[in-house]
PDB file of N, CA and C in Angstrom:
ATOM      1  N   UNK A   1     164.997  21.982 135.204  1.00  0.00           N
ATOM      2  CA  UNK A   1     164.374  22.453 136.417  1.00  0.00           C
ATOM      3  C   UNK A   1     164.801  23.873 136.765  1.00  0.00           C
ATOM      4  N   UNK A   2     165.922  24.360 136.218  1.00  0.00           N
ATOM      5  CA  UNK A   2     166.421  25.281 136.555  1.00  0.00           C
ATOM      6  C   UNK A   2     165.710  26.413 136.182  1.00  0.00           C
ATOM      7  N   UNK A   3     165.357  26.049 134.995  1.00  0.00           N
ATOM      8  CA  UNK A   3     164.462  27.312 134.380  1.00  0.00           C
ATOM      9  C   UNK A   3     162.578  27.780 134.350  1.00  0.00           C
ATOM     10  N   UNK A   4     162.701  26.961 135.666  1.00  0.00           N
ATOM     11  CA  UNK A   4     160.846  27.184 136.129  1.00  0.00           C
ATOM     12  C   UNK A   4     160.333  28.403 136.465  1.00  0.00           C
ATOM     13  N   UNK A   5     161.090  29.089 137.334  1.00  0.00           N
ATOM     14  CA  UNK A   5     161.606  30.179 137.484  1.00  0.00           C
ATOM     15  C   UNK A   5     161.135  31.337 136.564  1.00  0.00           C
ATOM     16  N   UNK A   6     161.843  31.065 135.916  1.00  0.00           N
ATOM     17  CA  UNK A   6     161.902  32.257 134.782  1.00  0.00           C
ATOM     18  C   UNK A   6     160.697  32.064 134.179  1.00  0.00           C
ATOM     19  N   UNK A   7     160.420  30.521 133.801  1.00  0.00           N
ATOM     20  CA  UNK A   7     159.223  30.377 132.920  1.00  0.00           C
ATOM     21  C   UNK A   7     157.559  30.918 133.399  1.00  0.00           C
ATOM     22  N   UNK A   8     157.584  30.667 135.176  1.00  0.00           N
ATOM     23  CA  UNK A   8     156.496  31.200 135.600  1.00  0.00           C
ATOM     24  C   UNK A   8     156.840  32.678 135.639  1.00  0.00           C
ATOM     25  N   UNK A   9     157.905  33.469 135.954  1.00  0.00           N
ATOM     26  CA  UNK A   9     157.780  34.764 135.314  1.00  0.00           C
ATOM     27  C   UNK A   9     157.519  35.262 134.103  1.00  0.00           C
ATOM     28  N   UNK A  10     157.232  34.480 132.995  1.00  0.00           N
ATOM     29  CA  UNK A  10     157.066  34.619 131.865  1.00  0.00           C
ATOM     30  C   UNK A  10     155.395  34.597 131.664  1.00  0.00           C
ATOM     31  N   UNK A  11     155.116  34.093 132.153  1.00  0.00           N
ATOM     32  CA  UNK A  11     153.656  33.106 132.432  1.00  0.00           C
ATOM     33  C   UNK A  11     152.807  34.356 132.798  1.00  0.00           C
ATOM     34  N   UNK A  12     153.631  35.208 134.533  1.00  0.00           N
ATOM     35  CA  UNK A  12     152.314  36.002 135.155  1.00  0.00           C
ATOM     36  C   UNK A  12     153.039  37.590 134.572  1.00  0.00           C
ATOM     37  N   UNK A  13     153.702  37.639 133.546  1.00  0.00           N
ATOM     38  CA  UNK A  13     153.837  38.909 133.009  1.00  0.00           C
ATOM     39  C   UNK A  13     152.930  38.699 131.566  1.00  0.00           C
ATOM     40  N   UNK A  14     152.644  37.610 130.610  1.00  0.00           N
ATOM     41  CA  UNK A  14     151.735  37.310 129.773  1.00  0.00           C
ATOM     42  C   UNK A  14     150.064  37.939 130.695  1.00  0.00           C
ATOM     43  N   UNK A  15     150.152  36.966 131.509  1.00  0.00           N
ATOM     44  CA  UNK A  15     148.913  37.481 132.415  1.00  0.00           C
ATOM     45  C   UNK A  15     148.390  38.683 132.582  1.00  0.00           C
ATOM     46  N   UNK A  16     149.598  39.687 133.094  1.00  0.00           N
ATOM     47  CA  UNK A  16     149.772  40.921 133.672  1.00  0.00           C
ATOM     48  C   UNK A  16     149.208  41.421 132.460  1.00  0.00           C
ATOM     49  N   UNK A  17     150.045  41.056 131.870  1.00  0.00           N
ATOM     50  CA  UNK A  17     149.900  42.623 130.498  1.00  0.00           C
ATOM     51  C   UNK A  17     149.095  42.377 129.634  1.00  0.00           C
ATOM     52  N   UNK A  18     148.326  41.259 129.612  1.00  0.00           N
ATOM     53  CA  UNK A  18     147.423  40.643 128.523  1.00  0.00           C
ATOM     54  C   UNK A  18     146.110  41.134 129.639  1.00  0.00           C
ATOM     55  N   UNK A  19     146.079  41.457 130.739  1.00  0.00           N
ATOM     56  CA  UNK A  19     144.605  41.709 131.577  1.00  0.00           C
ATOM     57  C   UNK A  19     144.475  43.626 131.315  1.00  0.00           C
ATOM     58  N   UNK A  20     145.956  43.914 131.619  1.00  0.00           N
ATOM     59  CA  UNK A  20     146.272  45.499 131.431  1.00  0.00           C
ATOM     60  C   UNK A  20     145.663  45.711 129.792  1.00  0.00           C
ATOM     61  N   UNK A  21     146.018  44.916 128.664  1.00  0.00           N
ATOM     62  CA  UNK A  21     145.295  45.336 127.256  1.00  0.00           C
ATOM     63  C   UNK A  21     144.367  45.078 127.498  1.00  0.00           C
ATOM     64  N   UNK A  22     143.396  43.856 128.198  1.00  0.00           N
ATOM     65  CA  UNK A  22     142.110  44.113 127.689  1.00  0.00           C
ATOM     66  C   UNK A  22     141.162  45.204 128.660  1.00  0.00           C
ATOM     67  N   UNK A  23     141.771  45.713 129.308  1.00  0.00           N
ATOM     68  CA  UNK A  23     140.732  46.624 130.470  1.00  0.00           C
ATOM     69  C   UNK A  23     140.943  47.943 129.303  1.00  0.00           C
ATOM     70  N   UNK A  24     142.259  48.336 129.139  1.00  0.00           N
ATOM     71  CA  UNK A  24     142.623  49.085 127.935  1.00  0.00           C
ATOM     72  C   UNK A  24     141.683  49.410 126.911  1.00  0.00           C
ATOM     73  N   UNK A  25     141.569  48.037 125.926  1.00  0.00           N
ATOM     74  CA  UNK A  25     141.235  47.731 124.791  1.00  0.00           C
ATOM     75  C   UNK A  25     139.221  48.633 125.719  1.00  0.00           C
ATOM     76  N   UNK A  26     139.036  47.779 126.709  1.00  0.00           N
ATOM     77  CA  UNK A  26     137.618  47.578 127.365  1.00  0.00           C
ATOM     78  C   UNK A  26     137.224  49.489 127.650  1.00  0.00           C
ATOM     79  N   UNK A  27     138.117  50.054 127.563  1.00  0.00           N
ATOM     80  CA  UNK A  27     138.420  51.726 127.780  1.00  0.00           C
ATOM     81  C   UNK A  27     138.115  52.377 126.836  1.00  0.00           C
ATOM     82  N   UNK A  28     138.590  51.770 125.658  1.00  0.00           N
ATOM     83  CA  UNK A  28     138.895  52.411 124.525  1.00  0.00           C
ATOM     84  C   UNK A  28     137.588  52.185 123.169  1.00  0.00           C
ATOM     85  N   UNK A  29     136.945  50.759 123.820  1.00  0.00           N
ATOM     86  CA  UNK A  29     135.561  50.998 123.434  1.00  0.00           C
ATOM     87  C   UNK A  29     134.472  51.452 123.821  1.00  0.00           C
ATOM     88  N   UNK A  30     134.319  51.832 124.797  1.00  0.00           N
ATOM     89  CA  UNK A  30     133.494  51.840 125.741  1.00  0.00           C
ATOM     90  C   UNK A  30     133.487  53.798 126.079  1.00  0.00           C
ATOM     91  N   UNK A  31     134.857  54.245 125.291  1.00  0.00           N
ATOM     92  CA  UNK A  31     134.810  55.815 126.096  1.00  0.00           C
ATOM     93  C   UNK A  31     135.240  56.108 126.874  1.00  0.00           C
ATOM     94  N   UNK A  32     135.937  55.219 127.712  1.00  0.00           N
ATOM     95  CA  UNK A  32     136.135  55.029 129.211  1.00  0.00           C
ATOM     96  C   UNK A  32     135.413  55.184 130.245  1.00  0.00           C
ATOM     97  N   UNK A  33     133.717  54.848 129.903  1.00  0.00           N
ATOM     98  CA  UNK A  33     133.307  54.393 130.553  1.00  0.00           C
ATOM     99  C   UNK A  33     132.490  53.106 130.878  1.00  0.00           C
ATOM    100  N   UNK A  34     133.445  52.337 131.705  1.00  0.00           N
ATOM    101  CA  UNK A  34     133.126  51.062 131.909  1.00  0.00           C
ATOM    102  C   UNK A  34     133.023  50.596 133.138  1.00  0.00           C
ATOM    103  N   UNK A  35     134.190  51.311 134.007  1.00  0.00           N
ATOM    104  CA  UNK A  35     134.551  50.748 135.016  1.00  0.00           C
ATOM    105  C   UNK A  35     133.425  50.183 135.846  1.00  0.00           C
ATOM    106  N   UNK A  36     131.975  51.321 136.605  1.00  0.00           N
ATOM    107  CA  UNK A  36     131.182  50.330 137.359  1.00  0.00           C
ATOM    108  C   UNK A  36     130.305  50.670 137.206  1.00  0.00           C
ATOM    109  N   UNK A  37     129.664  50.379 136.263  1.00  0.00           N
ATOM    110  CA  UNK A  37     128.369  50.506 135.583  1.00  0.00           C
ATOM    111  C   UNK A  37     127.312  49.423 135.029  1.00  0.00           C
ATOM    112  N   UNK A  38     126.045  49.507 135.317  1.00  0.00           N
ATOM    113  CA  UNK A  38     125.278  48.638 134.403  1.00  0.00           C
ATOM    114  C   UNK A  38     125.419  49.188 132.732  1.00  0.00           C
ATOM    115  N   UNK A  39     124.977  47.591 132.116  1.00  0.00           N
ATOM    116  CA  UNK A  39     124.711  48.288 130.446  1.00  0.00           C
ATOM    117  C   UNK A  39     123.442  49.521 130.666  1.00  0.00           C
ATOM    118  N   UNK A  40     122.926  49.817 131.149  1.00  0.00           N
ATOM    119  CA  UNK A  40     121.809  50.765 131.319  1.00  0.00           C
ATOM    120  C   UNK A  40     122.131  51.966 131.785  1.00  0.00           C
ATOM    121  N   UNK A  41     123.181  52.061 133.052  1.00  0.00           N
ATOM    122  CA  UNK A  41     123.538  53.101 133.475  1.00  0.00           C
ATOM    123  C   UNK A  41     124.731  53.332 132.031  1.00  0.00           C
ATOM    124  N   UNK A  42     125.455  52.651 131.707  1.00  0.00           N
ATOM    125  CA  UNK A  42     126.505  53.345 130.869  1.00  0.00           C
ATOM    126  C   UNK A  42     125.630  53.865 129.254  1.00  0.00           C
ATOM    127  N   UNK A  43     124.230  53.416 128.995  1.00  0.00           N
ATOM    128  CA  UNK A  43     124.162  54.204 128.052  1.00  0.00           C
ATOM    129  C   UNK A  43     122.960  55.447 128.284  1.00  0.00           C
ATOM    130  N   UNK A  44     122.801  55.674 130.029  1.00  0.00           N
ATOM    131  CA  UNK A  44     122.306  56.790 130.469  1.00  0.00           C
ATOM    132  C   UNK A  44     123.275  58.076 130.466  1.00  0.00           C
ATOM    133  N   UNK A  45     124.859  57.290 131.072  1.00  0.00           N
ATOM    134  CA  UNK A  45     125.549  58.899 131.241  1.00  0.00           C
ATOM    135  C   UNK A  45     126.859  58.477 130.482  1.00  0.00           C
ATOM    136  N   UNK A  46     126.758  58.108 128.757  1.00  0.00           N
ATOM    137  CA  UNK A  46     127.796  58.488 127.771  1.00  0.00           C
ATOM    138  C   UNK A  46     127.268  59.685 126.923  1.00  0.00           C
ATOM    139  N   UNK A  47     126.357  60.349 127.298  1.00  0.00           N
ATOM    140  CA  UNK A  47     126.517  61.851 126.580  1.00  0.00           C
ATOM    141  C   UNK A  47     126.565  62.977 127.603  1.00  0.00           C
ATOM    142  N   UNK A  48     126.678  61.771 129.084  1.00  0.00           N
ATOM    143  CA  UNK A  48     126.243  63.392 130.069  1.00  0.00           C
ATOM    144  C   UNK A  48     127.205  63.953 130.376  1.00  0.00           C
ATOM    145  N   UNK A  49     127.244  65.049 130.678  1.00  0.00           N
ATOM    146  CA  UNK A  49     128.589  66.448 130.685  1.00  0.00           C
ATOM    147  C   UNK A  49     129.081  66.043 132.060  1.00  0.00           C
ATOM    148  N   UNK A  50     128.687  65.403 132.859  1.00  0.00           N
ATOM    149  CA  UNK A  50     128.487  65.084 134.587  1.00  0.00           C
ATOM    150  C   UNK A  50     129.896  64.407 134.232  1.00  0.00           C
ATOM    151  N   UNK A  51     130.132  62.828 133.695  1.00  0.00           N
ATOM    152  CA  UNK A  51     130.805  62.359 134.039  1.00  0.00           C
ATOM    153  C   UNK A  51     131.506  62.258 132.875  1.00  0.00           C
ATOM    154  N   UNK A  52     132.242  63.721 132.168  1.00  0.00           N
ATOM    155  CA  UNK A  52     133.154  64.097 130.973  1.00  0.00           C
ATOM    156  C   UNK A  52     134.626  63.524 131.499  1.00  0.00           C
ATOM    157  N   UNK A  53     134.871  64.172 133.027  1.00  0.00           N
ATOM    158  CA  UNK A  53     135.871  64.125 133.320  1.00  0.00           C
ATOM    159  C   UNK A  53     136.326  62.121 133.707  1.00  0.00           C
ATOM    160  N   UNK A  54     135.373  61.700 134.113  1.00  0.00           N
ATOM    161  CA  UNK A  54     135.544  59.973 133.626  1.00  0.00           C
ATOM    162  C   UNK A  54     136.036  59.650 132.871  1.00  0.00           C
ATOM    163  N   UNK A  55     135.371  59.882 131.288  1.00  0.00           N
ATOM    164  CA  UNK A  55     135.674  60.047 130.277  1.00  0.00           C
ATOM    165  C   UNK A  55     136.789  59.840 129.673  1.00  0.00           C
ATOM    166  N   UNK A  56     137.957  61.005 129.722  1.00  0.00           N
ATOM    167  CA  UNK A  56     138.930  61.491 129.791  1.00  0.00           C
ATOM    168  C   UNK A  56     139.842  60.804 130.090  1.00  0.00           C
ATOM    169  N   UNK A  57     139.612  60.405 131.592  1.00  0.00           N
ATOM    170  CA  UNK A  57     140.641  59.986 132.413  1.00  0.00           C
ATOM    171  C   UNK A  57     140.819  58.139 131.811  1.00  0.00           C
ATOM    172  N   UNK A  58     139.523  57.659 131.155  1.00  0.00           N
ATOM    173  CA  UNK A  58     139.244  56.431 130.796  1.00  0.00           C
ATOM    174  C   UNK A  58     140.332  56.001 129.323  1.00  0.00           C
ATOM    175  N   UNK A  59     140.015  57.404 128.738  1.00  0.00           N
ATOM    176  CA  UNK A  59     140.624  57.312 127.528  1.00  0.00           C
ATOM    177  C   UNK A  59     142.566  58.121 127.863  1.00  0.00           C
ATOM    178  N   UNK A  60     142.686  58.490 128.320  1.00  0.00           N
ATOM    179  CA  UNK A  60     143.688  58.390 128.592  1.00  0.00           C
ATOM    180  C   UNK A  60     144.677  57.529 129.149  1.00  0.00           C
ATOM    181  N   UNK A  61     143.935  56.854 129.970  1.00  0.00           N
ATOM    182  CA  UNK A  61     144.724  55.345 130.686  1.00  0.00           C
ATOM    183  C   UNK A  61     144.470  54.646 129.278  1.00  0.00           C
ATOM    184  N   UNK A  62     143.602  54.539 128.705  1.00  0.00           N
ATOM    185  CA  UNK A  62     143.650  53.330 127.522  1.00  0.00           C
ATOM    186  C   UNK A  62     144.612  53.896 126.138  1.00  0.00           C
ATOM    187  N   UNK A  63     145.119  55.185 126.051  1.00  0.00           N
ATOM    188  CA  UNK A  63     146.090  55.405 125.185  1.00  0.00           C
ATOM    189  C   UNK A  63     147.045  55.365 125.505  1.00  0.00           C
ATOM    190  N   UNK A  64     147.529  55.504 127.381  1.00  0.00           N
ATOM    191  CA  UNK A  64     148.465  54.683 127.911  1.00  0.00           C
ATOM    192  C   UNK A  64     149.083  53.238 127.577  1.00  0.00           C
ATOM    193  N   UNK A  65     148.057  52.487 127.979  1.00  0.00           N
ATOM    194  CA  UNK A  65     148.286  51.098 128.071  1.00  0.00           C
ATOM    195  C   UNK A  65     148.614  50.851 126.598  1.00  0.00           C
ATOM    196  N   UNK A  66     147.943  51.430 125.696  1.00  0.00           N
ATOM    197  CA  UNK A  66     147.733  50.692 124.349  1.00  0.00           C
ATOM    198  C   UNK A  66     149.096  51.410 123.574  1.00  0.00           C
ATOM    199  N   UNK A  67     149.879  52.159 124.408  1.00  0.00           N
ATOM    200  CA  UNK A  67     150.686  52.791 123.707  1.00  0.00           C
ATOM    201  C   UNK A  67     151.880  51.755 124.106  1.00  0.00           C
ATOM    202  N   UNK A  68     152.427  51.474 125.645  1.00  0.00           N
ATOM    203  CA  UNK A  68     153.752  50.985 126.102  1.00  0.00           C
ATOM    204  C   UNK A  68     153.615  50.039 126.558  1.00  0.00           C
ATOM    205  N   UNK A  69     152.304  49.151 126.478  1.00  0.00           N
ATOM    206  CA  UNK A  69     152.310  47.838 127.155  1.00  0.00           C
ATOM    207  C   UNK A  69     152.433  46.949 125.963  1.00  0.00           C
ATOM    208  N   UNK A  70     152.014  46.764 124.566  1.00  0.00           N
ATOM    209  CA  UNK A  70     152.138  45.705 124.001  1.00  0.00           C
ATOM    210  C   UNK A  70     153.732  45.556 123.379  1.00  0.00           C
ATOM    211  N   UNK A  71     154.475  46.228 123.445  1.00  0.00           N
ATOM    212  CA  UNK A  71     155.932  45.890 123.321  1.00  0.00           C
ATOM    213  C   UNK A  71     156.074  44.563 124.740  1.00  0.00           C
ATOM    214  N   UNK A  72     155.769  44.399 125.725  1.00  0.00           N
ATOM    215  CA  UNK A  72     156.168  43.632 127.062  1.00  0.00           C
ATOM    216  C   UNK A  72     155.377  42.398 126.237  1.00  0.00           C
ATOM    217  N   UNK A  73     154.527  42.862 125.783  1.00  0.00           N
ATOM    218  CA  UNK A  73     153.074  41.704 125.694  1.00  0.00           C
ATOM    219  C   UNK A  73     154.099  40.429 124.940  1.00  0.00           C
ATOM    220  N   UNK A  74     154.666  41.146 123.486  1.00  0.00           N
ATOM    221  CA  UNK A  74     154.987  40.579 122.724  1.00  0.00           C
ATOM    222  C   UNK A  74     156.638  39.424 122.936  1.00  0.00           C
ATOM    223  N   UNK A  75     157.084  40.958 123.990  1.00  0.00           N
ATOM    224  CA  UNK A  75     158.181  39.971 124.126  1.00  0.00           C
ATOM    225  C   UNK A  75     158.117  39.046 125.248  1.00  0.00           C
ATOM    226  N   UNK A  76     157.342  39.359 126.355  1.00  0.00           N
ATOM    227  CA  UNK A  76     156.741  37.630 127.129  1.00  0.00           C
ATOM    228  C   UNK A  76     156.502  36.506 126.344  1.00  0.00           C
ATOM    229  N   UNK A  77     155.582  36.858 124.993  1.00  0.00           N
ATOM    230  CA  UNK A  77     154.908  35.623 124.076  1.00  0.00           C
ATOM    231  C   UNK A  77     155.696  35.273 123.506  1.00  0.00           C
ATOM    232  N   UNK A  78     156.902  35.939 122.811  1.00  0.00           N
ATOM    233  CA  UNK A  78     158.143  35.427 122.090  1.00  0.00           C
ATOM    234  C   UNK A  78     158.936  34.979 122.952  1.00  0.00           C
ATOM    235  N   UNK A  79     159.276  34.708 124.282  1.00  0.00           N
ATOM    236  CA  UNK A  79     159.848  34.145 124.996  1.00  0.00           C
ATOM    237  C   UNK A  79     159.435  32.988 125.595  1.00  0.00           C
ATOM    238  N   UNK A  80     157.930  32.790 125.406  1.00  0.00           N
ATOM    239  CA  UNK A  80     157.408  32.056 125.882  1.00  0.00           C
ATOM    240  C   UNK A  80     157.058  31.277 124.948  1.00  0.00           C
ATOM    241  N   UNK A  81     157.218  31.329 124.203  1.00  0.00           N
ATOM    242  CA  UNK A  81     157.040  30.416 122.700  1.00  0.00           C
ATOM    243  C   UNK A  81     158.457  29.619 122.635  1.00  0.00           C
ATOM    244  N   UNK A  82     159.963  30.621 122.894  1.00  0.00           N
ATOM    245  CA  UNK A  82     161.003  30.273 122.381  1.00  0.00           C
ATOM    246  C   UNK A  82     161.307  29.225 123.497  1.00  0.00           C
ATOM    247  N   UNK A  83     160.605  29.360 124.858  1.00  0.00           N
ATOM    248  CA  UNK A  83     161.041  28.577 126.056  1.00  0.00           C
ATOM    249  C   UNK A  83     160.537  27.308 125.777  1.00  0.00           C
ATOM    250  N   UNK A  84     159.637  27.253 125.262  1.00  0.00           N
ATOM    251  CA  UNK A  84     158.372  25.830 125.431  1.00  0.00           C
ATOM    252  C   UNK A  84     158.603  24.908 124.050  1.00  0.00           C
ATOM    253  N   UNK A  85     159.509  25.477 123.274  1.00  0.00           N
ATOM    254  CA  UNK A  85     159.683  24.704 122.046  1.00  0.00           C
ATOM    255  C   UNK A  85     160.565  23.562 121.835  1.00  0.00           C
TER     256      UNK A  85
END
């Protein structure tokens, strides 16, 4: 019982950082632009110069995330594997 605790911290940092890769991952295909768009509007303004600076800022958060978040990812899942066994 003692260790529920820890285990649901284990649980909503899997969560955390597994939602942080896929918005990431969702950045990094997309161009970074995804955030609030129809499929129609996003393949009206992925060549337009208007919203470059979107762009940018899309793919930069997703070379963020994809750079220093899956080290956490891995060691939540290896802990959370080693807890539950």
């Amino acid at each position: 019982m003692s260790g529920y605790p820890f285990l649901i911290f284990v649980i909503y940092g899997l969560l955390f950082t597994g939602i942080l890769l896929l918005t990431a991952f969702l950045a990094k295909v997309t161009g970074g632009l995804f955030w609030s768009r129809t499929l129609k509007d996003y393949w009206e303004d992925l060549n337009s110069p208007y919203y470059q600076q979107e762009q940018e800022i899309g793919s930069n958060y997703s070379h963020l995330i994809l750079k220093y978040v899956p080290p956490f990812f891995i060691a939540f899942l290896i802990i959370f594997v080693w807890f539950n066994r």
